[in-house]
N, C-alpha and C. Protein backbone atom coordinates (compact mmCIF):
# COMPACT_ATOMS: atom_id res chain seq x y z
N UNK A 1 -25.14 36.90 -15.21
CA UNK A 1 -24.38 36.27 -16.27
C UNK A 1 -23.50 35.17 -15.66
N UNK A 2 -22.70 34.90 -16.34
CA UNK A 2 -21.84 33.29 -16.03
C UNK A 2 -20.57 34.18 -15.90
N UNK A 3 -20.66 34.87 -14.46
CA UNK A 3 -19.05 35.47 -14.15
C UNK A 3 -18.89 34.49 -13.04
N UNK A 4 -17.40 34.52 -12.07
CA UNK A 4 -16.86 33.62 -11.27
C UNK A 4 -17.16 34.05 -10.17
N UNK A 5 -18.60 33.53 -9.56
CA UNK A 5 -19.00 33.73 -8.30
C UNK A 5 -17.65 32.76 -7.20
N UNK A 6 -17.87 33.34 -6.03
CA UNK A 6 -16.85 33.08 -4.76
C UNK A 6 -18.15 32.22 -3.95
N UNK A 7 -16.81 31.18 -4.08
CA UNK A 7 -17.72 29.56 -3.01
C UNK A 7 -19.14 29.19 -3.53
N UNK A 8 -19.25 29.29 -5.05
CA UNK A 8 -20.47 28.48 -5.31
C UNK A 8 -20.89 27.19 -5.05
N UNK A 9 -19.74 26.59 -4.76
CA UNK A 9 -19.67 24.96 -4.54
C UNK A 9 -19.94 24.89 -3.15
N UNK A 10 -20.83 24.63 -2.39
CA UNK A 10 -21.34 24.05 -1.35
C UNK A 10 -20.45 22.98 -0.78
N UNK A 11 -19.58 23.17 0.09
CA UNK A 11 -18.31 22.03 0.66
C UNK A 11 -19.05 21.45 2.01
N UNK A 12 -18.74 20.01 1.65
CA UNK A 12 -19.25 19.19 2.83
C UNK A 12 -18.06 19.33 3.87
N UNK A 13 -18.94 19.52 4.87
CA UNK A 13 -18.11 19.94 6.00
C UNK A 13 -17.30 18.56 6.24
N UNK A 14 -17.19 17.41 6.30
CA UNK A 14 -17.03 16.32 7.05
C UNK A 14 -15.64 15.98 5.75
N UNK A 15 -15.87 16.55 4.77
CA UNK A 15 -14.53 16.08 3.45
C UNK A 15 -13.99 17.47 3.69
N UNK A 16 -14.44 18.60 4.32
CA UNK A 16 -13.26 19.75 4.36
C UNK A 16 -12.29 18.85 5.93
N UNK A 17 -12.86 18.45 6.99
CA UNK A 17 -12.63 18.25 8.41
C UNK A 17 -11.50 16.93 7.55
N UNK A 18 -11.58 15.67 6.76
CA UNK A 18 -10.86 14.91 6.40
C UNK A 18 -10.05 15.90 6.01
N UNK A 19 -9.81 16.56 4.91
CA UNK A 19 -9.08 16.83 4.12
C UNK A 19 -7.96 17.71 4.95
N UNK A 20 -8.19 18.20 5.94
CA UNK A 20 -7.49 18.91 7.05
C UNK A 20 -6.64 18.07 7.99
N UNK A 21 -7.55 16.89 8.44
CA UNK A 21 -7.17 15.68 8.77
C UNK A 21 -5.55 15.47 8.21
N UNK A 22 -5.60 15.26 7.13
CA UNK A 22 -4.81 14.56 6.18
C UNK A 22 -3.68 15.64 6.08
N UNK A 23 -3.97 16.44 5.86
CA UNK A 23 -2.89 17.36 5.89
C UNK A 23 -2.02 17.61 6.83
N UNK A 24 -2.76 17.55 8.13
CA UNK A 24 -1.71 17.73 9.70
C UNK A 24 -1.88 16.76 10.16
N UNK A 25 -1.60 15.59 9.82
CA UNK A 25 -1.48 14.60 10.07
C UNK A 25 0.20 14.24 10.39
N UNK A 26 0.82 14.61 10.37
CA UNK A 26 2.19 14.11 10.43
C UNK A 26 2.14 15.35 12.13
N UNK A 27 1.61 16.45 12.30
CA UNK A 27 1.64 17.29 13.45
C UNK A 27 0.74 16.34 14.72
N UNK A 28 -0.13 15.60 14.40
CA UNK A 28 -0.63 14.85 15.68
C UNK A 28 -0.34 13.28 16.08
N UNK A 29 1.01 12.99 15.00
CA UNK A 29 1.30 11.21 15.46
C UNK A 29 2.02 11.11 16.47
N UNK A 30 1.46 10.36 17.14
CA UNK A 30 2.43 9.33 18.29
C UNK A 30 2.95 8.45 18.24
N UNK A 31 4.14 7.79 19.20
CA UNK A 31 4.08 6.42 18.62
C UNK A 31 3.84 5.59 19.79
N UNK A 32 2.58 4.93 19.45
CA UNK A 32 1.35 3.79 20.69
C UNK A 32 2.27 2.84 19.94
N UNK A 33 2.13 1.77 21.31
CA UNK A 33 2.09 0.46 20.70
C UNK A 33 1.55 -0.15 19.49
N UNK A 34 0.54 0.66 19.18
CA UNK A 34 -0.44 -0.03 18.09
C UNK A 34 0.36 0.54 16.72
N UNK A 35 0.53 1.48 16.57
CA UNK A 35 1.65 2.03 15.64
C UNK A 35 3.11 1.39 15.51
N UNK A 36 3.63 0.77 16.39
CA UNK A 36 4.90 0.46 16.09
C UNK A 36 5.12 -0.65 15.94
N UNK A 37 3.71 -1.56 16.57
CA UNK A 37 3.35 -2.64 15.53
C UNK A 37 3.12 -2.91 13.74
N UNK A 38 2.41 -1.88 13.87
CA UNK A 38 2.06 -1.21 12.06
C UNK A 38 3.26 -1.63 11.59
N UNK A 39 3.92 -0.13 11.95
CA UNK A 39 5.62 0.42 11.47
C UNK A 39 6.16 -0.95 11.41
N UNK A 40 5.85 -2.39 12.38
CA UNK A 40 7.25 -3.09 12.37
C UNK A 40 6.49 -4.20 11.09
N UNK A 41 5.09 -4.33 10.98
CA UNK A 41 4.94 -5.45 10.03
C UNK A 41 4.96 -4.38 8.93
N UNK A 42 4.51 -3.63 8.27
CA UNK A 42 4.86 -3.44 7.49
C UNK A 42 6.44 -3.09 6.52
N UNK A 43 7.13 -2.46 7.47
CA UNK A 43 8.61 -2.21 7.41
C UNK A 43 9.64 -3.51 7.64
N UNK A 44 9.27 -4.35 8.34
CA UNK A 44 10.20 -5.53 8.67
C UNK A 44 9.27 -6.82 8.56
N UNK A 45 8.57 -7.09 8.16
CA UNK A 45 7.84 -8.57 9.05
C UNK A 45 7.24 -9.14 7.36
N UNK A 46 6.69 -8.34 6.48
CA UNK A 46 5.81 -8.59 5.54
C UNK A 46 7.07 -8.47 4.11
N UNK A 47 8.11 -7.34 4.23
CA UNK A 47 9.56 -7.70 3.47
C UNK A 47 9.89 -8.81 3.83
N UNK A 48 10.23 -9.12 4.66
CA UNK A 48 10.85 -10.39 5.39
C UNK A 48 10.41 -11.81 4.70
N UNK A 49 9.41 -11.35 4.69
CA UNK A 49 8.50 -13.26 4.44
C UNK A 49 8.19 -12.81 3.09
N UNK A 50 8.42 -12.06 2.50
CA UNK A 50 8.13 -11.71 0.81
C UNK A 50 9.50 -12.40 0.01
N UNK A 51 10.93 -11.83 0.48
CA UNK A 51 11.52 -12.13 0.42
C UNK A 51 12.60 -13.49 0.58
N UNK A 52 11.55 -14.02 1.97
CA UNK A 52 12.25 -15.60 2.18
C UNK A 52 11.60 -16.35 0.82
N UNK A 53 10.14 -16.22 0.67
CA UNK A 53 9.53 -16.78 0.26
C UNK A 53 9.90 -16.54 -1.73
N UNK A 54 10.59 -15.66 -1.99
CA UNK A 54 11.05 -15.34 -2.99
C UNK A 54 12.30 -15.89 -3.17
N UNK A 55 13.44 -15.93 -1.99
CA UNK A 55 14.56 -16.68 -2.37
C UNK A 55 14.20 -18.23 -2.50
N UNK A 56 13.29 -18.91 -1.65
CA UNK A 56 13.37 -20.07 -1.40
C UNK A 56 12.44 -20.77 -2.87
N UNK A 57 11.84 -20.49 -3.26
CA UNK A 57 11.28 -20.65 -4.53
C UNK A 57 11.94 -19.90 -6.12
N UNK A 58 13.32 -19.49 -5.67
CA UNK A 58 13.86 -18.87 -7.05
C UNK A 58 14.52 -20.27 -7.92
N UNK A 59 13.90 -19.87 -9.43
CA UNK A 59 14.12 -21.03 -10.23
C UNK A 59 13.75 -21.92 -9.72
N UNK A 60 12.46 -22.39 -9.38
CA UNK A 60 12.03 -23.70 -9.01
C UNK A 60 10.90 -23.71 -10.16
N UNK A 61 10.77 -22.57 -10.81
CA UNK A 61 9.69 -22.74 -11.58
C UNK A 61 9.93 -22.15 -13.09
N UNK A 62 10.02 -21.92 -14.37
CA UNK A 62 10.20 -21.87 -15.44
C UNK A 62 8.98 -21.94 -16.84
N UNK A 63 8.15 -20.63 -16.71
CA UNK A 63 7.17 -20.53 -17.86
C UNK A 63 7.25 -20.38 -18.94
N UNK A 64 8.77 -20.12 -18.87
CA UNK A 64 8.97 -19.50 -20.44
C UNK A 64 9.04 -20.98 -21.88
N UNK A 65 8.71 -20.95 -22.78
CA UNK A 65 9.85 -22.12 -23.37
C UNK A 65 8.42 -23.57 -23.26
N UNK A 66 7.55 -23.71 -22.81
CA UNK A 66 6.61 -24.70 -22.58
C UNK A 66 5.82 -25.23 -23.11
N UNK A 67 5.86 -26.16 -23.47
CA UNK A 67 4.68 -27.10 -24.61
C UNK A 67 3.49 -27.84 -24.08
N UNK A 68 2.48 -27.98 -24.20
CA UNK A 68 1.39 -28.45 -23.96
C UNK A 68 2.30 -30.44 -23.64
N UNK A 69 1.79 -30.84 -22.19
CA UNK A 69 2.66 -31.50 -21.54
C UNK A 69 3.46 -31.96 -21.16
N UNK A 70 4.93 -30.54 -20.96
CA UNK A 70 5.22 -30.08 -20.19
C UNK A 70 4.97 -30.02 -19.15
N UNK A 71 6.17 -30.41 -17.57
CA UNK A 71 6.11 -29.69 -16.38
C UNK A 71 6.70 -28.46 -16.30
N UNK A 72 6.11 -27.82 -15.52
CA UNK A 72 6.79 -26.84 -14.96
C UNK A 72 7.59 -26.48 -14.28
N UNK A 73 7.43 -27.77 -13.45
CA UNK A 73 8.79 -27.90 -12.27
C UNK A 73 9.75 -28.35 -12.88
N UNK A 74 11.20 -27.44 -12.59
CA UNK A 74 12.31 -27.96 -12.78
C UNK A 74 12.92 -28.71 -12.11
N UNK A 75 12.90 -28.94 -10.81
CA UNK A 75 13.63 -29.35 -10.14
C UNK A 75 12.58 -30.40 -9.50
């Protein structure tokens, strides 16, 4: 009959080995050079230039309010 057999689902070994992966993953990091490169563009380097690039272009541009020829540039 259709009762709740144990481990009918056939588990791929290689998505159980990820999925284990992923889990103790914070138990096998180091920190290589190659990592603290990561850590520094993502954490400092890619904010950084998001942000210059956000102050230095604030209000230079204005979509709201615009009529067919219209600029866009304000300044």
């Amino acid at each position: 009959m259709a009762g709740h057999h144990n481990n009918s689902l056939a588990m791929d070994p290689a998505l159980v080995k990820y999925a284990n992966m992923y889990v103790n993953r914070y138990k096998f990091f180091r920190w290589t050079p190659r990592t603290a490169w990561i850590n520094f563009a993502y954490v400092v380097a890619i904010p950084s230039v998001v942000g210059y690039l956000a102050y230095t272009t604030d209000g230079k541009w204005d979509f709201r309010g615009k009529r067919r020829g219209d600029i866009i540039a304000e300044f």
